[in-house]
C-alpha atoms as a PDB file:
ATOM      1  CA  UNK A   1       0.000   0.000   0.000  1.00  0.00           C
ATOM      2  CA  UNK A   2       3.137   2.056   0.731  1.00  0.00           C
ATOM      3  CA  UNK A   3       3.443   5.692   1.718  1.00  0.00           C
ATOM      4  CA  UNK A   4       0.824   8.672   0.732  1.00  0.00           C
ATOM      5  CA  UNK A   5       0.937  12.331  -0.222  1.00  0.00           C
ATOM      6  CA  UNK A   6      -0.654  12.769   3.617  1.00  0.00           C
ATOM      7  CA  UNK A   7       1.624  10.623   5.703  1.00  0.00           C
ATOM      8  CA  UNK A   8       4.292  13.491   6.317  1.00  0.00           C
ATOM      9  CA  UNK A   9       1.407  15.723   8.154  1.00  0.00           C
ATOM     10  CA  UNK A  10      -0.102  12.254   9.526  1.00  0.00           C
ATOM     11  CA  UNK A  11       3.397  11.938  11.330  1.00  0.00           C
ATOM     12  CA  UNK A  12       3.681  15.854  12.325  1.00  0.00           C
ATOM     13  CA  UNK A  13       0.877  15.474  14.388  1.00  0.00           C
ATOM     14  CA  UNK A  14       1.493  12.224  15.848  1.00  0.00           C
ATOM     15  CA  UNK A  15       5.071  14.063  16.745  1.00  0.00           C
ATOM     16  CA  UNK A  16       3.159  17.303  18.181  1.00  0.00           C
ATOM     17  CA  UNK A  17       0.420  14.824  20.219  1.00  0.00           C
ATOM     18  CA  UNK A  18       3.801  13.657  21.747  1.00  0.00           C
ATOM     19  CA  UNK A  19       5.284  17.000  22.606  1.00  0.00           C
ATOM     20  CA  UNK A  20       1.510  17.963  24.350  1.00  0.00           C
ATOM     21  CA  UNK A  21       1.539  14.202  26.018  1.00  0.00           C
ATOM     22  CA  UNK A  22       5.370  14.472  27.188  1.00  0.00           C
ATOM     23  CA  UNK A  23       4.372  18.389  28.172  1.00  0.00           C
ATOM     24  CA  UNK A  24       1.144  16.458  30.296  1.00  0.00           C
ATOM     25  CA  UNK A  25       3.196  14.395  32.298  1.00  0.00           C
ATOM     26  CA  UNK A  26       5.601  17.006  33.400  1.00  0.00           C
ATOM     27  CA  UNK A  27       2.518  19.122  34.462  1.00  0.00           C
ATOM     28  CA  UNK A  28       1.139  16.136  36.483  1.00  0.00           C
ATOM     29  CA  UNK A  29       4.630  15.427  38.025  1.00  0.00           C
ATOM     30  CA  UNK A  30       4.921  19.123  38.950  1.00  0.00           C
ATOM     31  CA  UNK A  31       1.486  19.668  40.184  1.00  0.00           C
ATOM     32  CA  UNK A  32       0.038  22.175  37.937  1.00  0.00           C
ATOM     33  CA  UNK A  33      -3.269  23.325  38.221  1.00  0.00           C
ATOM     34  CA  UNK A  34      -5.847  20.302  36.682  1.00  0.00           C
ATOM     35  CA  UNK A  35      -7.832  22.754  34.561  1.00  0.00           C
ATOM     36  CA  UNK A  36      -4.865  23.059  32.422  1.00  0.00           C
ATOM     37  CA  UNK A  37      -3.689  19.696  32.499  1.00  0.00           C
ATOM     38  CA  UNK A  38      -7.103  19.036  31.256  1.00  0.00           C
ATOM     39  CA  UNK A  39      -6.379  21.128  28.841  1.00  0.00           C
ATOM     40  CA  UNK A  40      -3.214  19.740  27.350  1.00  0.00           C
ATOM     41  CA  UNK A  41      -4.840  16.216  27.667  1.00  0.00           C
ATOM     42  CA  UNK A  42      -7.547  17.624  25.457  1.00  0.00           C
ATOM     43  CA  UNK A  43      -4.685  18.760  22.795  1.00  0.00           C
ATOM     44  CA  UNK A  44      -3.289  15.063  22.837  1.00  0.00           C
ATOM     45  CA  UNK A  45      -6.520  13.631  22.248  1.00  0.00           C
ATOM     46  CA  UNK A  46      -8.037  15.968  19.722  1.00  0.00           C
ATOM     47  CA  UNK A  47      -3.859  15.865  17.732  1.00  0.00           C
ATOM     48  CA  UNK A  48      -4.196  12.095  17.925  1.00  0.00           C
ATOM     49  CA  UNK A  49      -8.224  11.934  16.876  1.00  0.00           C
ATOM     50  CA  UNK A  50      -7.334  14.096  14.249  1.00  0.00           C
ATOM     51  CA  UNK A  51      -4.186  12.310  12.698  1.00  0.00           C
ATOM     52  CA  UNK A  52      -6.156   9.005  12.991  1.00  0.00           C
ATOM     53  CA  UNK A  53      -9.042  10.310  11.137  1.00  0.00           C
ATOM     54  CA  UNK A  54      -6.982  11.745   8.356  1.00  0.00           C
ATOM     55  CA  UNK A  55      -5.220   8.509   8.075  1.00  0.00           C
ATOM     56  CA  UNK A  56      -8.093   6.386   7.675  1.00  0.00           C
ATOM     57  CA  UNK A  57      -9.722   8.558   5.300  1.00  0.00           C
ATOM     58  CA  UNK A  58      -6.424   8.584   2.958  1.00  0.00           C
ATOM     59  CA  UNK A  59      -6.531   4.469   3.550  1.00  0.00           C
ATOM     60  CA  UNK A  60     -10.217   4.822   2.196  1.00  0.00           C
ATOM     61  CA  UNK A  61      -9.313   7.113  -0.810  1.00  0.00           C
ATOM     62  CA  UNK A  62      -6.167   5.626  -1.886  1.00  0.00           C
ATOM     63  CA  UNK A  63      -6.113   1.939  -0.747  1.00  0.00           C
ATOM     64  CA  UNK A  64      -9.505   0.496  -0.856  1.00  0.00           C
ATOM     65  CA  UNK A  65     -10.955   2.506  -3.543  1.00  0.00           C
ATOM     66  CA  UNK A  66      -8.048   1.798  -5.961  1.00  0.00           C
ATOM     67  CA  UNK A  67      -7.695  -1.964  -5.261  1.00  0.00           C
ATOM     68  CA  UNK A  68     -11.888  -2.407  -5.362  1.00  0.00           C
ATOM     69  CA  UNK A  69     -11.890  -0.865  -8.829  1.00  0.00           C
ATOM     70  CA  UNK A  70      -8.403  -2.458 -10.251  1.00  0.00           C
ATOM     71  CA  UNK A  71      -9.480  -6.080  -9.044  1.00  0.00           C
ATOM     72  CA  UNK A  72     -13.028  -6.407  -8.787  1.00  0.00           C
ATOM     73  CA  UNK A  73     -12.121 -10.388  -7.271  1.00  0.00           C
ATOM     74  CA  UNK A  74     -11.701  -8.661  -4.283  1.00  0.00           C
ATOM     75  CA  UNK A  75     -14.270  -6.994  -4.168  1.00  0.00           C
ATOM     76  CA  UNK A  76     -16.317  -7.961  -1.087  1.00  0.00           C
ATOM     77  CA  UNK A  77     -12.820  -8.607   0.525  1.00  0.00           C
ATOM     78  CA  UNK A  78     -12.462  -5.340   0.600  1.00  0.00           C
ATOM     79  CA  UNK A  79     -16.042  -3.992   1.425  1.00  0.00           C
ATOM     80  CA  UNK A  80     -15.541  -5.990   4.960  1.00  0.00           C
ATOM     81  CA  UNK A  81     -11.807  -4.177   5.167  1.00  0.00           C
ATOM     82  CA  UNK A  82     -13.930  -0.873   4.743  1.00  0.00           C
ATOM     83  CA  UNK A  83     -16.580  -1.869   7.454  1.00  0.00           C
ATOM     84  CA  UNK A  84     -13.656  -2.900  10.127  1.00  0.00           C
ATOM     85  CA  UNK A  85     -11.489   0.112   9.433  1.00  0.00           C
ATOM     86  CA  UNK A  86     -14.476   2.651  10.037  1.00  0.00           C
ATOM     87  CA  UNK A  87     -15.445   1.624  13.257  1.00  0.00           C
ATOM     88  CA  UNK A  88     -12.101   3.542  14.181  1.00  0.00           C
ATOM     89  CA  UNK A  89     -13.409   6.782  13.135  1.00  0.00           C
ATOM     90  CA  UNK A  90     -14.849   7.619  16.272  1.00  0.00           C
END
């Protein structure tokens, strides 16, 4: 399936979602106040969320669409790969 034109900003975020999560536990460890640790956790999970959603949606555009069209043996094989891989979109 190899690499797309979106996994370079896939990984950016995945690399900021680490900076907010590694900035989280230092907050925790140091006692901040929990409204804004609540806040930074909120940044990790909406960075993450988003990445993840992007990534699935590329998977959708590029992988299954292409292979469903260009071998239509596989056909169902890849309706049921669509069905799994959307349950992660929430």
């Amino acid at each position: 399936m190899g690499k797309h034109h979106s996994h370079p900003n896939i990984i950016n975020r995945l690399k900021r979602a680490k900076g907010h999560l590694e900035k989280v536990i230092e907050m925790i460890e140091s006692s901040e106040p929990c409204l804004d640790v609540a806040q930074q956790m909120h940044a990790v999970n909406k960075a993450i969320f988003n990445a993840k959603q992007t990534y699935i949606k590329d998977h959708i555009d590029h992988c299954l669409d292409k292979e469903a069209v260009s071998d239509p043996d596989r056909l169902e094989e890849k309706i049921e790969e669509f069905k799994e891989i959307t349950k992660y979109l929430n």
